[in-house]
C-alpha atoms as a PDB file:
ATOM      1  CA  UNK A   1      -0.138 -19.353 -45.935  1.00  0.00           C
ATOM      2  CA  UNK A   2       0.337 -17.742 -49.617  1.00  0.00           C
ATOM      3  CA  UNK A   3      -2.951 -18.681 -50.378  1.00  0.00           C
ATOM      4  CA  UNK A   4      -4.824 -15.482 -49.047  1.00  0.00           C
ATOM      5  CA  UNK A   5      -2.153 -13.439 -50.262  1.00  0.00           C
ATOM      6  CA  UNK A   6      -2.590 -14.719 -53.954  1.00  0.00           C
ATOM      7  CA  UNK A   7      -6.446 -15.818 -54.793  1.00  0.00           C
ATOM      8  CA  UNK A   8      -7.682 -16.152 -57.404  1.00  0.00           C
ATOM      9  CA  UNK A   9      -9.913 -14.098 -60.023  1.00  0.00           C
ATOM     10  CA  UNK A  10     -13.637 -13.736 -58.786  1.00  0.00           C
ATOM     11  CA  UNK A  11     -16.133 -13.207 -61.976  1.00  0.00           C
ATOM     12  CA  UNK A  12     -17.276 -14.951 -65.046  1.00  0.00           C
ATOM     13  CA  UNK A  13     -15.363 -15.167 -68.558  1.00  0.00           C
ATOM     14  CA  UNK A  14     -15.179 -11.614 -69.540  1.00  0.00           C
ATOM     15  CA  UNK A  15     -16.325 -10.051 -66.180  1.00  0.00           C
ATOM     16  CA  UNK A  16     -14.104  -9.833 -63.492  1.00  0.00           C
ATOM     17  CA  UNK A  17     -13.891  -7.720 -60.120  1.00  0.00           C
ATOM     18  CA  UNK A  18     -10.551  -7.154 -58.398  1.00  0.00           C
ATOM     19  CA  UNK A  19     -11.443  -6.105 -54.785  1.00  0.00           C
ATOM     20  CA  UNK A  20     -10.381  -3.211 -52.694  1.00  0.00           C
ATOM     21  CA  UNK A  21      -6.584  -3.254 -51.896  1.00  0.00           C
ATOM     22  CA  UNK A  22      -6.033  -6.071 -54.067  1.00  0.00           C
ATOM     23  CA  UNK A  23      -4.204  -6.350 -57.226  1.00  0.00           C
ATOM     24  CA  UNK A  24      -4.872  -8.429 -60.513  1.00  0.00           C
ATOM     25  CA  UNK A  25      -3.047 -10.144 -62.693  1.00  0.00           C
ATOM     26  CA  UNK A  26      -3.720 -10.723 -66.518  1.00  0.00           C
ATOM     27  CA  UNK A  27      -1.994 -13.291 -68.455  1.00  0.00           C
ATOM     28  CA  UNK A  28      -2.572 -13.181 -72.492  1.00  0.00           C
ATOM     29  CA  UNK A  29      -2.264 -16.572 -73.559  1.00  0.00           C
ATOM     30  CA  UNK A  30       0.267 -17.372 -70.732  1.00  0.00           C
ATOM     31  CA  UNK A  31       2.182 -14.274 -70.858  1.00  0.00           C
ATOM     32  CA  UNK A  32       1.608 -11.407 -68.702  1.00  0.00           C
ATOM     33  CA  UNK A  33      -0.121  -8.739 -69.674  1.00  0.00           C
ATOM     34  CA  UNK A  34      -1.395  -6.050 -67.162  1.00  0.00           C
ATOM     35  CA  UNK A  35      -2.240  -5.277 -63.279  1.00  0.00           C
ATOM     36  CA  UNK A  36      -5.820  -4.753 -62.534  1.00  0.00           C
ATOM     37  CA  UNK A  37      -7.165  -1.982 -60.238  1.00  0.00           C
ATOM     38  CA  UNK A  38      -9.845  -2.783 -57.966  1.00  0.00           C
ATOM     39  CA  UNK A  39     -13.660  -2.490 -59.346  1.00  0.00           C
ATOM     40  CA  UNK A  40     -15.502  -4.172 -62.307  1.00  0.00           C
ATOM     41  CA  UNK A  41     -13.161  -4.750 -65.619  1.00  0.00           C
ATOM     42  CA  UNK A  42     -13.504  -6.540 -68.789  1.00  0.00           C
ATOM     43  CA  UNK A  43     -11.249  -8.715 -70.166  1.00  0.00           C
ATOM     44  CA  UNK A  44     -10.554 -10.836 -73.599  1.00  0.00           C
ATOM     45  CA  UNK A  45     -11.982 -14.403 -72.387  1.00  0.00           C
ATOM     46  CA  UNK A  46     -10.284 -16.873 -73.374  1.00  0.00           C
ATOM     47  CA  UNK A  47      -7.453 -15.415 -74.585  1.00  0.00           C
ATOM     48  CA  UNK A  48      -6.756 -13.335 -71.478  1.00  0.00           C
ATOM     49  CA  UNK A  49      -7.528 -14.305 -68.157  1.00  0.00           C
ATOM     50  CA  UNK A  50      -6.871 -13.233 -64.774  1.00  0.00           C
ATOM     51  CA  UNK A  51      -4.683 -15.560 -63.044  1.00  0.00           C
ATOM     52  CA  UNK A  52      -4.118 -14.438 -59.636  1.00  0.00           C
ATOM     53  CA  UNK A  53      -4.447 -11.177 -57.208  1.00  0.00           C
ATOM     54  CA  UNK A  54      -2.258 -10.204 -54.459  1.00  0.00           C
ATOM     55  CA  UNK A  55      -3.313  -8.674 -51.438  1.00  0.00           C
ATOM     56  CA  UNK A  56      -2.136  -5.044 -50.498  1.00  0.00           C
ATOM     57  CA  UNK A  57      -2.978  -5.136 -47.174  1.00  0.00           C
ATOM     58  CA  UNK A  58      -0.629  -5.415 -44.542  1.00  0.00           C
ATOM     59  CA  UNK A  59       0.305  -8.901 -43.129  1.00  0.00           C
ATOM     60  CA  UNK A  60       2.466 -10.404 -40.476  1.00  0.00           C
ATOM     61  CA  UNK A  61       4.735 -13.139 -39.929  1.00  0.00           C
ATOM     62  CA  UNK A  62       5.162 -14.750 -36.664  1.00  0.00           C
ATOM     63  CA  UNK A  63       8.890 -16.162 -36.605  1.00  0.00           C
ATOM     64  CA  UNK A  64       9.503 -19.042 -34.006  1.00  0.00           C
ATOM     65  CA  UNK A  65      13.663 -19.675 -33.723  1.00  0.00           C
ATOM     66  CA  UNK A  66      15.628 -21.764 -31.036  1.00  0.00           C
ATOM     67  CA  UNK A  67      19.395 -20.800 -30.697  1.00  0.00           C
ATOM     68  CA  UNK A  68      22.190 -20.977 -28.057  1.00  0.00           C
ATOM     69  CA  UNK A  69      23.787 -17.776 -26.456  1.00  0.00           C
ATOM     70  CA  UNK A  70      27.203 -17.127 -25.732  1.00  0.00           C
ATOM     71  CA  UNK A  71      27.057 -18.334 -22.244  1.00  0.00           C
ATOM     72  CA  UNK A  72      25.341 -21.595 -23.668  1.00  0.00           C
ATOM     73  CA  UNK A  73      21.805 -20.981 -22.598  1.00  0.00           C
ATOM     74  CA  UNK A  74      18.810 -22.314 -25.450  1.00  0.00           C
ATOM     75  CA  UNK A  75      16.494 -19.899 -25.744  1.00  0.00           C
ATOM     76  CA  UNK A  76      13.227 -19.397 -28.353  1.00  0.00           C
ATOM     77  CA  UNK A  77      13.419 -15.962 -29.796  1.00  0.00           C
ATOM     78  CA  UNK A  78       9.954 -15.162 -31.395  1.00  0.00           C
ATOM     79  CA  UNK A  79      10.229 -12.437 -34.099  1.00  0.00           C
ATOM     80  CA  UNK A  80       6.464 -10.381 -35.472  1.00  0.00           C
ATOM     81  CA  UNK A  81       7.242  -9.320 -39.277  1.00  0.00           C
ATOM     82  CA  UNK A  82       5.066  -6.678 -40.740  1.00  0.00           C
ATOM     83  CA  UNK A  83       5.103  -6.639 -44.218  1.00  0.00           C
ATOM     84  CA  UNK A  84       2.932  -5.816 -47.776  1.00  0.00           C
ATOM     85  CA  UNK A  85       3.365  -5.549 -51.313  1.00  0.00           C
ATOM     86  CA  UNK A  86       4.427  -2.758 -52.729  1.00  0.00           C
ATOM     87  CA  UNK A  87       1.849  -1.716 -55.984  1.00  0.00           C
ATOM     88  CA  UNK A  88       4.189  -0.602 -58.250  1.00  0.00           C
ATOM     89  CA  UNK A  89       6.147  -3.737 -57.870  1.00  0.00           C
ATOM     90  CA  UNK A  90       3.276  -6.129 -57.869  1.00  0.00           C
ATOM     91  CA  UNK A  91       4.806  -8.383 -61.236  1.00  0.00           C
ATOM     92  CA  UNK A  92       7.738  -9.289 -59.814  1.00  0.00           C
ATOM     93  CA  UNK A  93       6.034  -9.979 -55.987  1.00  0.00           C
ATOM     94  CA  UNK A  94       3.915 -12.237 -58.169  1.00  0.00           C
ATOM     95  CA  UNK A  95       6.629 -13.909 -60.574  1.00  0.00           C
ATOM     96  CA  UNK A  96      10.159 -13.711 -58.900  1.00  0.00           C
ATOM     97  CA  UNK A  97       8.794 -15.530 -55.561  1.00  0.00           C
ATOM     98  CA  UNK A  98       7.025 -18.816 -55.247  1.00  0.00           C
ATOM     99  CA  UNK A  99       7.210 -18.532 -51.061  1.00  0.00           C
ATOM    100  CA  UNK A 100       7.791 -15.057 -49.949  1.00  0.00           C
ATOM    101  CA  UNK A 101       6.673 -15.676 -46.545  1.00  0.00           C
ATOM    102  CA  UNK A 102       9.258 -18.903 -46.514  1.00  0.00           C
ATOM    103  CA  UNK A 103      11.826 -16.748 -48.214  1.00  0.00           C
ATOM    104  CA  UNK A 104      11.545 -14.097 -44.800  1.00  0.00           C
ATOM    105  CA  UNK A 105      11.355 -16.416 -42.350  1.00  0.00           C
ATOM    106  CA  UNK A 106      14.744 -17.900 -43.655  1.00  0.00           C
ATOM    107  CA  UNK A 107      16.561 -14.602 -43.626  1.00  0.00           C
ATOM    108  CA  UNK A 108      15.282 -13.913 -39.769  1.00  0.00           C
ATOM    109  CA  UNK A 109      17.091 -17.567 -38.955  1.00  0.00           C
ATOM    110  CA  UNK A 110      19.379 -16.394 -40.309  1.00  0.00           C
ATOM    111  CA  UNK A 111      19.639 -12.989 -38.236  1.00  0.00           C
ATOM    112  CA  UNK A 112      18.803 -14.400 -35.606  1.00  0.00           C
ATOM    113  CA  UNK A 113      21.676 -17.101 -35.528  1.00  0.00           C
ATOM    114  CA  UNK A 114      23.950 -14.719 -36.152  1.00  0.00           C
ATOM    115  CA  UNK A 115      23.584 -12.138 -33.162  1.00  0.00           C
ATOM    116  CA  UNK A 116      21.599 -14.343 -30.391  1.00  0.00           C
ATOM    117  CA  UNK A 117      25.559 -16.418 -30.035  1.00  0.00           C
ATOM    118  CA  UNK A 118      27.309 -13.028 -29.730  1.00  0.00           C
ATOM    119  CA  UNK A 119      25.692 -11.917 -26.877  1.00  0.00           C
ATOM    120  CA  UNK A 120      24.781 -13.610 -23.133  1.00  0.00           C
ATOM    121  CA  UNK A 121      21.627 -14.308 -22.234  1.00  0.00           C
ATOM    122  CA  UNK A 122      21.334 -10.941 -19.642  1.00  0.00           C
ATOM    123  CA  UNK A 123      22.094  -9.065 -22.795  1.00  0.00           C
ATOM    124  CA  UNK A 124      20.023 -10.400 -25.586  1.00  0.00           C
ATOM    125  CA  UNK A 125      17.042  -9.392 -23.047  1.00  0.00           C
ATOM    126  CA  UNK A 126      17.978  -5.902 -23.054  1.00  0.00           C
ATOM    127  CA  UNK A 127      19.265  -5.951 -26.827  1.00  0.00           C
ATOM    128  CA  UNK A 128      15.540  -6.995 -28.653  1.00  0.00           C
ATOM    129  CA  UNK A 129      15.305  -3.385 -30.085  1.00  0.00           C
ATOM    130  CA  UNK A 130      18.996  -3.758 -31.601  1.00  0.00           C
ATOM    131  CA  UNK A 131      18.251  -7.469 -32.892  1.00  0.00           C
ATOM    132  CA  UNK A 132      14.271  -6.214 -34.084  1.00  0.00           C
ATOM    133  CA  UNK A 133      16.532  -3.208 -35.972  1.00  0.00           C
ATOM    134  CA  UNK A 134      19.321  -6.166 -37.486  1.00  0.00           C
ATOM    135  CA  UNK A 135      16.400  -7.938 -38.732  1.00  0.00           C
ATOM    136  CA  UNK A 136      14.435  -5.063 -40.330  1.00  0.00           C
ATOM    137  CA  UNK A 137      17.666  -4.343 -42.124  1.00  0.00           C
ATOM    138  CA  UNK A 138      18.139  -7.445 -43.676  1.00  0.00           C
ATOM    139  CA  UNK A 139      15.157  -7.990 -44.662  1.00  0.00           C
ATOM    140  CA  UNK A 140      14.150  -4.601 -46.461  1.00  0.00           C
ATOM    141  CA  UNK A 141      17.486  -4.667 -48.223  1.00  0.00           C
ATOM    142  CA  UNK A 142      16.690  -8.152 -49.793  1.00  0.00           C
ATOM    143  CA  UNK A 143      12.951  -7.963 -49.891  1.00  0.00           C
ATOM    144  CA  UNK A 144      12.129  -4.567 -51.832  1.00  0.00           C
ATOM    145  CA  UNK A 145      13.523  -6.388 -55.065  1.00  0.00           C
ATOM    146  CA  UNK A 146      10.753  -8.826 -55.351  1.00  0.00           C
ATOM    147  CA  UNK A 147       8.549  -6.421 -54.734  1.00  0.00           C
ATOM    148  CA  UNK A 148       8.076  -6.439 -50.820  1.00  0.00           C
ATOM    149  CA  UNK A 149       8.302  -3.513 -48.387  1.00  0.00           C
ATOM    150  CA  UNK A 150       9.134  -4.464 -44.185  1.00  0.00           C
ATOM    151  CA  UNK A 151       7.187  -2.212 -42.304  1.00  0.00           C
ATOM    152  CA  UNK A 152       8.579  -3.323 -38.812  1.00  0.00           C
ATOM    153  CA  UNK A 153      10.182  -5.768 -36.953  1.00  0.00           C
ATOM    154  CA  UNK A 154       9.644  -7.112 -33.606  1.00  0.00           C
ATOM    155  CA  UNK A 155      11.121  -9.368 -31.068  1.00  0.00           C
ATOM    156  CA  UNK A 156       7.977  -9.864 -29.060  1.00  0.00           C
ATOM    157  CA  UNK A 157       9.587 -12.584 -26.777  1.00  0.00           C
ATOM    158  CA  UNK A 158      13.118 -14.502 -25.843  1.00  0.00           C
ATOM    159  CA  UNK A 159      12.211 -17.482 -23.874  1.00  0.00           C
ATOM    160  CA  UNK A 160      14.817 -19.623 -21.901  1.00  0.00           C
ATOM    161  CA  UNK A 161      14.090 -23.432 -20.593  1.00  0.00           C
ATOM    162  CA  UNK A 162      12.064 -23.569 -17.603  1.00  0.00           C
ATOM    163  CA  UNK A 163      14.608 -24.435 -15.545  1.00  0.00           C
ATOM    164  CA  UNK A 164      16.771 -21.131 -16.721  1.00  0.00           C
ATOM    165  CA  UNK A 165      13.751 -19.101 -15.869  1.00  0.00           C
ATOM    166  CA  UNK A 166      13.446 -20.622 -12.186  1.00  0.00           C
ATOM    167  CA  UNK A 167      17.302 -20.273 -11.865  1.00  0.00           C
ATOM    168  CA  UNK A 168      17.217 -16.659 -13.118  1.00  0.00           C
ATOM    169  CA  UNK A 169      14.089 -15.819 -10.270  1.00  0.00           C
ATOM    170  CA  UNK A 170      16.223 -17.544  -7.678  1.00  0.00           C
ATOM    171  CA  UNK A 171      18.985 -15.385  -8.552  1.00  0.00           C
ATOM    172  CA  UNK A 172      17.017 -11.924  -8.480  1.00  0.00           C
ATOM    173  CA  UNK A 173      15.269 -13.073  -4.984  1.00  0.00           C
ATOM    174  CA  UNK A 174      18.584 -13.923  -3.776  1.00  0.00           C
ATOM    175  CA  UNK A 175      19.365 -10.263  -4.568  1.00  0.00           C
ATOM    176  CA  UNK A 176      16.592  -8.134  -3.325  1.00  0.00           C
ATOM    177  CA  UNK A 177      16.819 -10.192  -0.283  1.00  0.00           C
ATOM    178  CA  UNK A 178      20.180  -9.226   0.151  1.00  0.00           C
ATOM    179  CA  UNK A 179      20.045  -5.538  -0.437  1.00  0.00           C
ATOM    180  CA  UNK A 180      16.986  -5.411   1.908  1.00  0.00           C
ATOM    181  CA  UNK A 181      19.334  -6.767   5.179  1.00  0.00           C
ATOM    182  CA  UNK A 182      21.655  -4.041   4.055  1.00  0.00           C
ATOM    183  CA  UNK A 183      19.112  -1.657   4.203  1.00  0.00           C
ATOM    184  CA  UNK A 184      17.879  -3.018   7.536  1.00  0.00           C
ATOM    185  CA  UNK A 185      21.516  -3.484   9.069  1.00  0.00           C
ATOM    186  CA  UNK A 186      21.813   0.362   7.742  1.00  0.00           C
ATOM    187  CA  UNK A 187      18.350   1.024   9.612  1.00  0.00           C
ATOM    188  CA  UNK A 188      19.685  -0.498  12.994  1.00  0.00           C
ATOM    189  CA  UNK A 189      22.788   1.477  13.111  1.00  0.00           C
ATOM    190  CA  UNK A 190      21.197   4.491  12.278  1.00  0.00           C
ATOM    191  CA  UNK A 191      18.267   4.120  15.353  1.00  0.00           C
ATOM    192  CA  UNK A 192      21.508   2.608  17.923  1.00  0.00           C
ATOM    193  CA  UNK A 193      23.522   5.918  16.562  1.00  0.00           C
ATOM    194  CA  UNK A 194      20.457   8.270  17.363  1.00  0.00           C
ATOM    195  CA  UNK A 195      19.745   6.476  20.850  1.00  0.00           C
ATOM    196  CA  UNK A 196      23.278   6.910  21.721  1.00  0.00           C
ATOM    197  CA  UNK A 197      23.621  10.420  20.990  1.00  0.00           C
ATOM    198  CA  UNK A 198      20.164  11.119  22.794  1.00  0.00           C
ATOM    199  CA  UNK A 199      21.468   9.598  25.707  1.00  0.00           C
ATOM    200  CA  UNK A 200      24.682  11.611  25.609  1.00  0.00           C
ATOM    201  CA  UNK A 201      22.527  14.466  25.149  1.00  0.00           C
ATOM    202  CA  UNK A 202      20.320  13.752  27.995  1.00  0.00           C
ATOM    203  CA  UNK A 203      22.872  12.853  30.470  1.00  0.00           C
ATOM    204  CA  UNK A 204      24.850  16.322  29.468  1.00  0.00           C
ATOM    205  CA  UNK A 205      21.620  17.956  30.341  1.00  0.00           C
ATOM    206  CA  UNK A 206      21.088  16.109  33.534  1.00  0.00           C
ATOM    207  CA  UNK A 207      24.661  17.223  34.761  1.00  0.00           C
ATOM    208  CA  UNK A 208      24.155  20.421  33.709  1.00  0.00           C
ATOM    209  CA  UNK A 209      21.450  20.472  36.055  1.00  0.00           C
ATOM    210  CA  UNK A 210      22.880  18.564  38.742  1.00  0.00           C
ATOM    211  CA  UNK A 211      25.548  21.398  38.703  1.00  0.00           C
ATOM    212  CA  UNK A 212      22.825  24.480  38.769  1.00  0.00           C
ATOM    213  CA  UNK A 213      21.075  22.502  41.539  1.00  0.00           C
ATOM    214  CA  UNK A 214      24.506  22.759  44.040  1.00  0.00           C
ATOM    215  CA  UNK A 215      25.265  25.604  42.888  1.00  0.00           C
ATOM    216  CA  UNK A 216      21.873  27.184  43.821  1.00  0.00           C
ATOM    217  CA  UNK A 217      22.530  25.433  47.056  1.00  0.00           C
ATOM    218  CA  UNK A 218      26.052  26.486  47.903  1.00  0.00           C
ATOM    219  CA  UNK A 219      24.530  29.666  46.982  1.00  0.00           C
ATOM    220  CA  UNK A 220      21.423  29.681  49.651  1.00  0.00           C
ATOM    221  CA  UNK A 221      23.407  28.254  52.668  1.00  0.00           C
ATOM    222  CA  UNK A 222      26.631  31.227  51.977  1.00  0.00           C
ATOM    223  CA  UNK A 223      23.483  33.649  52.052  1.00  0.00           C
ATOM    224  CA  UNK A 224      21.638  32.035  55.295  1.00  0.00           C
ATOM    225  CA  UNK A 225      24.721  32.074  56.917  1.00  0.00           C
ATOM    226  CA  UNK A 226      25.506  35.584  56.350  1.00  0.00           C
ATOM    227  CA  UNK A 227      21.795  36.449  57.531  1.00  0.00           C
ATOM    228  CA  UNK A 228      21.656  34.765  60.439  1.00  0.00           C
ATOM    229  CA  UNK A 229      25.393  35.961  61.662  1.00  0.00           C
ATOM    230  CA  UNK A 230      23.999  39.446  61.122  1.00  0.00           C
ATOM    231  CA  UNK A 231      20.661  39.190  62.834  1.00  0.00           C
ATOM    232  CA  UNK A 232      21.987  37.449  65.697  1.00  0.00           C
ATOM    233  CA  UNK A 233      24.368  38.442  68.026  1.00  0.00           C
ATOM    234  CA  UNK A 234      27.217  36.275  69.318  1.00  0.00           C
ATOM    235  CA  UNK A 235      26.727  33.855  66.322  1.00  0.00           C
ATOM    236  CA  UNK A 236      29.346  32.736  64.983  1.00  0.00           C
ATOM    237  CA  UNK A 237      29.118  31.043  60.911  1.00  0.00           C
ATOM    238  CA  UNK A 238      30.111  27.426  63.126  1.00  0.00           C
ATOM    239  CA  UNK A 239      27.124  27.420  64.749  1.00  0.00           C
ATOM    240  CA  UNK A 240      24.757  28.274  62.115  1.00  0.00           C
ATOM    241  CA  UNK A 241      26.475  25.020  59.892  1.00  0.00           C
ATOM    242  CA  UNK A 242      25.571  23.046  63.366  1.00  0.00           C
ATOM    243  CA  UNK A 243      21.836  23.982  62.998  1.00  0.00           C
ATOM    244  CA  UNK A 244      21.459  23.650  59.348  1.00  0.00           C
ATOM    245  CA  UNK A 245      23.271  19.725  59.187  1.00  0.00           C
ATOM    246  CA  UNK A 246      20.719  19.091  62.011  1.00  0.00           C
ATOM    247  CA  UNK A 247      17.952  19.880  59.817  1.00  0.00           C
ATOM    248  CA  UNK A 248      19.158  18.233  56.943  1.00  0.00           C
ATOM    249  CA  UNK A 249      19.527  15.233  59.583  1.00  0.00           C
ATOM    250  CA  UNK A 250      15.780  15.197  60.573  1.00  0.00           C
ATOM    251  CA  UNK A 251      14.755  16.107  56.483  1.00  0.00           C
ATOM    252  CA  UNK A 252      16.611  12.392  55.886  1.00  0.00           C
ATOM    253  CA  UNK A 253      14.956  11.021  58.494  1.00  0.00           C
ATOM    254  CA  UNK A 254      11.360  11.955  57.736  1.00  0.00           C
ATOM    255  CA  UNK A 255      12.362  10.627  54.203  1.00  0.00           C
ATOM    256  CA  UNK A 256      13.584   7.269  55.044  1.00  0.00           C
ATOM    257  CA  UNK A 257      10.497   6.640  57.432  1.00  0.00           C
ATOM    258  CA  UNK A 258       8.360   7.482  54.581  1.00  0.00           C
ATOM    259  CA  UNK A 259      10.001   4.429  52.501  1.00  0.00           C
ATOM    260  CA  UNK A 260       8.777   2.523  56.037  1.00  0.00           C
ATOM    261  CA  UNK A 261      12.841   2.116  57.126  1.00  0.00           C
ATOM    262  CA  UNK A 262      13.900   2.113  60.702  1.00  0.00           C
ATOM    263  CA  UNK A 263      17.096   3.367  62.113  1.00  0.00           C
ATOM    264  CA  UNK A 264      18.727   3.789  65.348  1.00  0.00           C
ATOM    265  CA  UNK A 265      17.491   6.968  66.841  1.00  0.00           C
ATOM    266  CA  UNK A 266      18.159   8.925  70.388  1.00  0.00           C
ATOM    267  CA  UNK A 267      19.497  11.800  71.726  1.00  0.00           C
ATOM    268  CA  UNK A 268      23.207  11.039  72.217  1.00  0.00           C
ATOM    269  CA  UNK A 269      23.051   9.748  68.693  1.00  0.00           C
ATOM    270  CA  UNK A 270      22.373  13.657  67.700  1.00  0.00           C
ATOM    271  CA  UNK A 271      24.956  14.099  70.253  1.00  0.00           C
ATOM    272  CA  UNK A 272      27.439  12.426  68.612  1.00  0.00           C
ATOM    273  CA  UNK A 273      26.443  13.742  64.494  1.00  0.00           C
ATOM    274  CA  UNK A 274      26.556  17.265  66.403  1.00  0.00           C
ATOM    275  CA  UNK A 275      29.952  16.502  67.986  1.00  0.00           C
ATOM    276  CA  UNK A 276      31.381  14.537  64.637  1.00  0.00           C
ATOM    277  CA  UNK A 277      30.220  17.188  61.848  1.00  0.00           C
ATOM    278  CA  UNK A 278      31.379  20.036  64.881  1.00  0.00           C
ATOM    279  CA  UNK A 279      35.030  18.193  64.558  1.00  0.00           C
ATOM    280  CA  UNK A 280      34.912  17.857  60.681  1.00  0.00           C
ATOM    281  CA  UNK A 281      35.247  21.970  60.683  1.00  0.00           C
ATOM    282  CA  UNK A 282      37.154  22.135  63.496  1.00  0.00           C
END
């Protein structure tokens, strides 16, 4: 691919025309002579000629290397190198290089080869910038003597076998599916832990209730009591507990008959709650 970066001369004997960020070269009777500009120029045909121009525009090289890592994994690193002659040094990026574009691809194999093996497969994914930086190094220290300036370096991709790849997704599923049964296991004792303390809560509150409720009670019979010992003579607090466990008696038993129960009911059974609750204060 030098070709486009070296053409050659475009004119006729003594006319030539060097194009726009391009660079000629003239050779006087095989030795070199002078770097053209780009426009129109005139030159002393036959005796000097233009023998080449090099392009000034930036190009890139797309860098295709296979190497092992250090946990023994094959991977294809693909490196983008952006590069251009440097004007001032157009003579020896014309004369000291037959390949430069060879010459650069050899010292990214050899980057490359060097710092892929160091590092384990995990790591060279998250260590492109660092390599990209290694190779951008290399090259601009070697390459600015024949006449080449590295703009930038890239590691656009670091591919593993197929297999690796499917391996490596089976791992990372593995993963997320474990962390998301921790995070549901976490969920379910949370909601039982809530639940649990709601229904402490709620039975807390129910006794609390249950408790005002008797009291309240306790409360209303010691004040009917008192009442009806005052209002009527001869009464004594005994008989007054007699009337009020009979009502309670006949409250149960419109109750139960309203759940359609039926219990053993007569006088002398009366007689004999009366006689029994009468004997329980006695």
């Amino acid at each position: 691919m030098e070709e486009y970066a070296r053409s050659g001369p475009r004119g006729c004997c003594c006319f030539q025309c060097i194009r726009t960020q391009e660079v000629g070269i003239v050779e006087d009777l095989g030795q070199f002579k002078r770097l053209l500009s780009p426009g129109l120029t005139v030159i002393a045909w036959p005796c000097s000629s233009v023998v080449g121009t090099l392009s000034l525009r930036i190009q890139q090289l797309d860098v295709y290397c296979e190497t092992k890592t250090k946990d023994n994994v094959f991977v294809q690193v693909a490196v983008a190198v952006q590069y251009r002659v440097l004007t001032e040094s157009a003579y020896e990026a014309f004369y000291r290089l037959t390949d430069p574009r060879g010459q650069i691809q050899s010292y990214v194999f050899d980057v490359i080869r060097s710092t892929i093996p160091k590092l384990e497969l995990d790591e060279s994914f998250s260590s492109k910038e660092d390599i990209a930086s290694d190779v951008k190094q290399s090259l601009t220290e070697v390459m600015r003597e024949y006449g080449y300036e590295i703009l930038n370096s890239l590691v656009t991709d670091i591919a593993p076998d197929s297999k690796v790849k499917a391996s490596m997704n089976e791992i990372n599923a593995s993963r997320r599916l474990k962390e998301a049964a921790s995070h549901k296991a976490e969920a379910d004792k949370t909601k039982q832990v809530k639940a649990a303390e709601a229904e402490a809560e709620a039975r807390y509150l129910s006794g609390l209730g249950v408790a005002r409720q008797r009291k309240a009670i306790i409360s209303g019979l010691q004040s009917s009591v008192s009442e009806f010992s005052q209002k009527v003579p001869n009464t004594k607090p005994k008989d007054v507990m007699d009337i009020l466990l009979l009502s309670q008696y006949f409250d149960t038993l419109s109750t139960v008959g309203a759940n359609n129960l039926f219990l053993e009911h007569d006088p002398s059974t009366v007689a004999k709650l009366q006689s029994a609750v009468g004997a329980s204060f006695s």
